[in-house]
PDB file of N, CA and C in Angstrom:
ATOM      1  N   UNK A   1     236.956 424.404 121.372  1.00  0.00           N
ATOM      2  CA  UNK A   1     237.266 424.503 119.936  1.00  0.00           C
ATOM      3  C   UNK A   1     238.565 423.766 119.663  1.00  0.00           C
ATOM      4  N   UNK A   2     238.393 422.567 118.830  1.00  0.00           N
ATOM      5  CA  UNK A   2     239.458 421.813 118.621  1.00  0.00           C
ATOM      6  C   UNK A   2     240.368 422.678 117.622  1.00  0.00           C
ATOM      7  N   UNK A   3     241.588 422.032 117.289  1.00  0.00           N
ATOM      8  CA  UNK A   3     242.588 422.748 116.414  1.00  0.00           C
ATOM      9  C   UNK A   3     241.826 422.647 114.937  1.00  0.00           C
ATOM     10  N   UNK A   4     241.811 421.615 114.694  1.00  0.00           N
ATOM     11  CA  UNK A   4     240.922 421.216 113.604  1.00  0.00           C
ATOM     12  C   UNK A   4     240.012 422.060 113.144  1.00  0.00           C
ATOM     13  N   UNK A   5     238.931 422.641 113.974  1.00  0.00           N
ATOM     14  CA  UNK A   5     238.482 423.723 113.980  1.00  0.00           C
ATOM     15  C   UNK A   5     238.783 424.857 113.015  1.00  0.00           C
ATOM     16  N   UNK A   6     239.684 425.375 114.404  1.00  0.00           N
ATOM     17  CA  UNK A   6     240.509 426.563 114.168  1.00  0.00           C
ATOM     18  C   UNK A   6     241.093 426.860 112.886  1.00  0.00           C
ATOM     19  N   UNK A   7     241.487 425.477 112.653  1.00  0.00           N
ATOM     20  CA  UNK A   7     242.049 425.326 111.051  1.00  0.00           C
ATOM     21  C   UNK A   7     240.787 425.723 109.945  1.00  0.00           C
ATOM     22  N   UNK A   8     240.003 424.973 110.077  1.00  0.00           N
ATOM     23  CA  UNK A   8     238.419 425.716 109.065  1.00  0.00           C
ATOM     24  C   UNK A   8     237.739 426.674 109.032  1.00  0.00           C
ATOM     25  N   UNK A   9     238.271 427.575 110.754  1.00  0.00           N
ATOM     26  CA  UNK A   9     237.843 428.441 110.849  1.00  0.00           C
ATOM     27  C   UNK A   9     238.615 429.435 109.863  1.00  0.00           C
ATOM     28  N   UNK A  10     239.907 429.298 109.849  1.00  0.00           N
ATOM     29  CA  UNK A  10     240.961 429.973 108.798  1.00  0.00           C
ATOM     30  C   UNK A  10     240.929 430.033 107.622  1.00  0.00           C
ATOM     31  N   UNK A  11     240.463 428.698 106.898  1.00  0.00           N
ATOM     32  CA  UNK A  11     239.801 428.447 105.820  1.00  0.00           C
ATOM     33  C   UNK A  11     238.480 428.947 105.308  1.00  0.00           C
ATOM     34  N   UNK A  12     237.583 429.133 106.557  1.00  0.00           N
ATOM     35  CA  UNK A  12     236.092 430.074 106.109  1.00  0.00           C
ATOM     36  C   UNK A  12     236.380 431.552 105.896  1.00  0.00           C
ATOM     37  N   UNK A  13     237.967 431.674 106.171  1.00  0.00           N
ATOM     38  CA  UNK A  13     237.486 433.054 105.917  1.00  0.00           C
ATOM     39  C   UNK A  13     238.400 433.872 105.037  1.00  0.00           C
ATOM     40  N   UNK A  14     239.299 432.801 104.439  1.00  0.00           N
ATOM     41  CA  UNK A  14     240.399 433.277 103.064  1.00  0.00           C
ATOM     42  C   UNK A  14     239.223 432.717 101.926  1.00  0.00           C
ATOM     43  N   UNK A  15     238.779 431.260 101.988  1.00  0.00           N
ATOM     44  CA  UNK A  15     238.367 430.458 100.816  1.00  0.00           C
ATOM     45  C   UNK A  15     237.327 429.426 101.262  1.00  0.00           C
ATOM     46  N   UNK A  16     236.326 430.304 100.920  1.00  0.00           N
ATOM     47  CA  UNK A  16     234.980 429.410 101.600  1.00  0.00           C
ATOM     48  C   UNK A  16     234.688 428.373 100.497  1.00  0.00           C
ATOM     49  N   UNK A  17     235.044 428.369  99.276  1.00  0.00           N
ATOM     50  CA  UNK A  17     235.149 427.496  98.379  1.00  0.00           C
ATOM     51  C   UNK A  17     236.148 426.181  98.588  1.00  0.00           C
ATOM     52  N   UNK A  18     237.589 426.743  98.967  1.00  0.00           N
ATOM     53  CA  UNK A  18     237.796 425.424  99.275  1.00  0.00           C
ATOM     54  C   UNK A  18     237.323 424.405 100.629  1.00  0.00           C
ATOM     55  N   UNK A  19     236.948 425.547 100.679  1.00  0.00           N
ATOM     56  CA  UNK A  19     236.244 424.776 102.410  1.00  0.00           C
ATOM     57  C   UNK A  19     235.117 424.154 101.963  1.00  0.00           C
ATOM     58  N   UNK A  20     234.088 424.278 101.457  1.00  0.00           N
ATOM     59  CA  UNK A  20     233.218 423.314 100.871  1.00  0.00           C
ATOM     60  C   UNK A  20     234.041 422.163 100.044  1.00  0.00           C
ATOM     61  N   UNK A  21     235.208 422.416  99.753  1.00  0.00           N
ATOM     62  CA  UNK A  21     235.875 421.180  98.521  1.00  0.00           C
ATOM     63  C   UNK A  21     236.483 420.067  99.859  1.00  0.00           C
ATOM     64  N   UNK A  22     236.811 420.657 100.547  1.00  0.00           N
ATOM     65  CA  UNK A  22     237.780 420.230 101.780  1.00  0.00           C
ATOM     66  C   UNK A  22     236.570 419.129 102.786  1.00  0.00           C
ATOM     67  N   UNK A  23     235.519 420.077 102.753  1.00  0.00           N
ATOM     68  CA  UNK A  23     234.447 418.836 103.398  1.00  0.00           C
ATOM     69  C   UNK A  23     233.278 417.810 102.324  1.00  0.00           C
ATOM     70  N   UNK A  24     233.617 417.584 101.404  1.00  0.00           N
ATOM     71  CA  UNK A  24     232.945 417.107 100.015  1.00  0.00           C
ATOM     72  C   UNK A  24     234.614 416.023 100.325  1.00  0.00           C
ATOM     73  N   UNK A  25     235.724 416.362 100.771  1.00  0.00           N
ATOM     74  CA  UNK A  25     236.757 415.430 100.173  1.00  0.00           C
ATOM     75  C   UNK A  25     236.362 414.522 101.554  1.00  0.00           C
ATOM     76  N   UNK A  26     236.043 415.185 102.379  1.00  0.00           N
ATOM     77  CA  UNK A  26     236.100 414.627 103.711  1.00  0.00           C
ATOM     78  C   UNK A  26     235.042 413.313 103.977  1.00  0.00           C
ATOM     79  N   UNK A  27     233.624 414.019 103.377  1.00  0.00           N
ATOM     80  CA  UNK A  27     232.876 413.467 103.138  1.00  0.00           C
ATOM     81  C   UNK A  27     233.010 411.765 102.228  1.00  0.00           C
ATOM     82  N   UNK A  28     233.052 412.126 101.040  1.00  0.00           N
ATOM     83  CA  UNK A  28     233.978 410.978 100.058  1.00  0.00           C
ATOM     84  C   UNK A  28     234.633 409.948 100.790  1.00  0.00           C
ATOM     85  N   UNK A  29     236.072 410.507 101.630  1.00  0.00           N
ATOM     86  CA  UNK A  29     236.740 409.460 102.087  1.00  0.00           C
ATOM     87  C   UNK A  29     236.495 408.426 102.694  1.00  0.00           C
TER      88      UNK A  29
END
């Protein structure tokens, strides 16, 4: 499990909304 990860994993579980915004930005770039 990369850090990177770990980091979304943190994010799935305060704000699963921005986590969909966060991979939609990711996506985009």
């Amino acid at each position: 499990m990369s850090r990177q990860d770990a980091c979304y994993a943190l994010f799935i579980n305060r704000e699963p909304t921005a986590l969909a915004a966060g991979f939609l930005a990711v996506y985009q770039s």
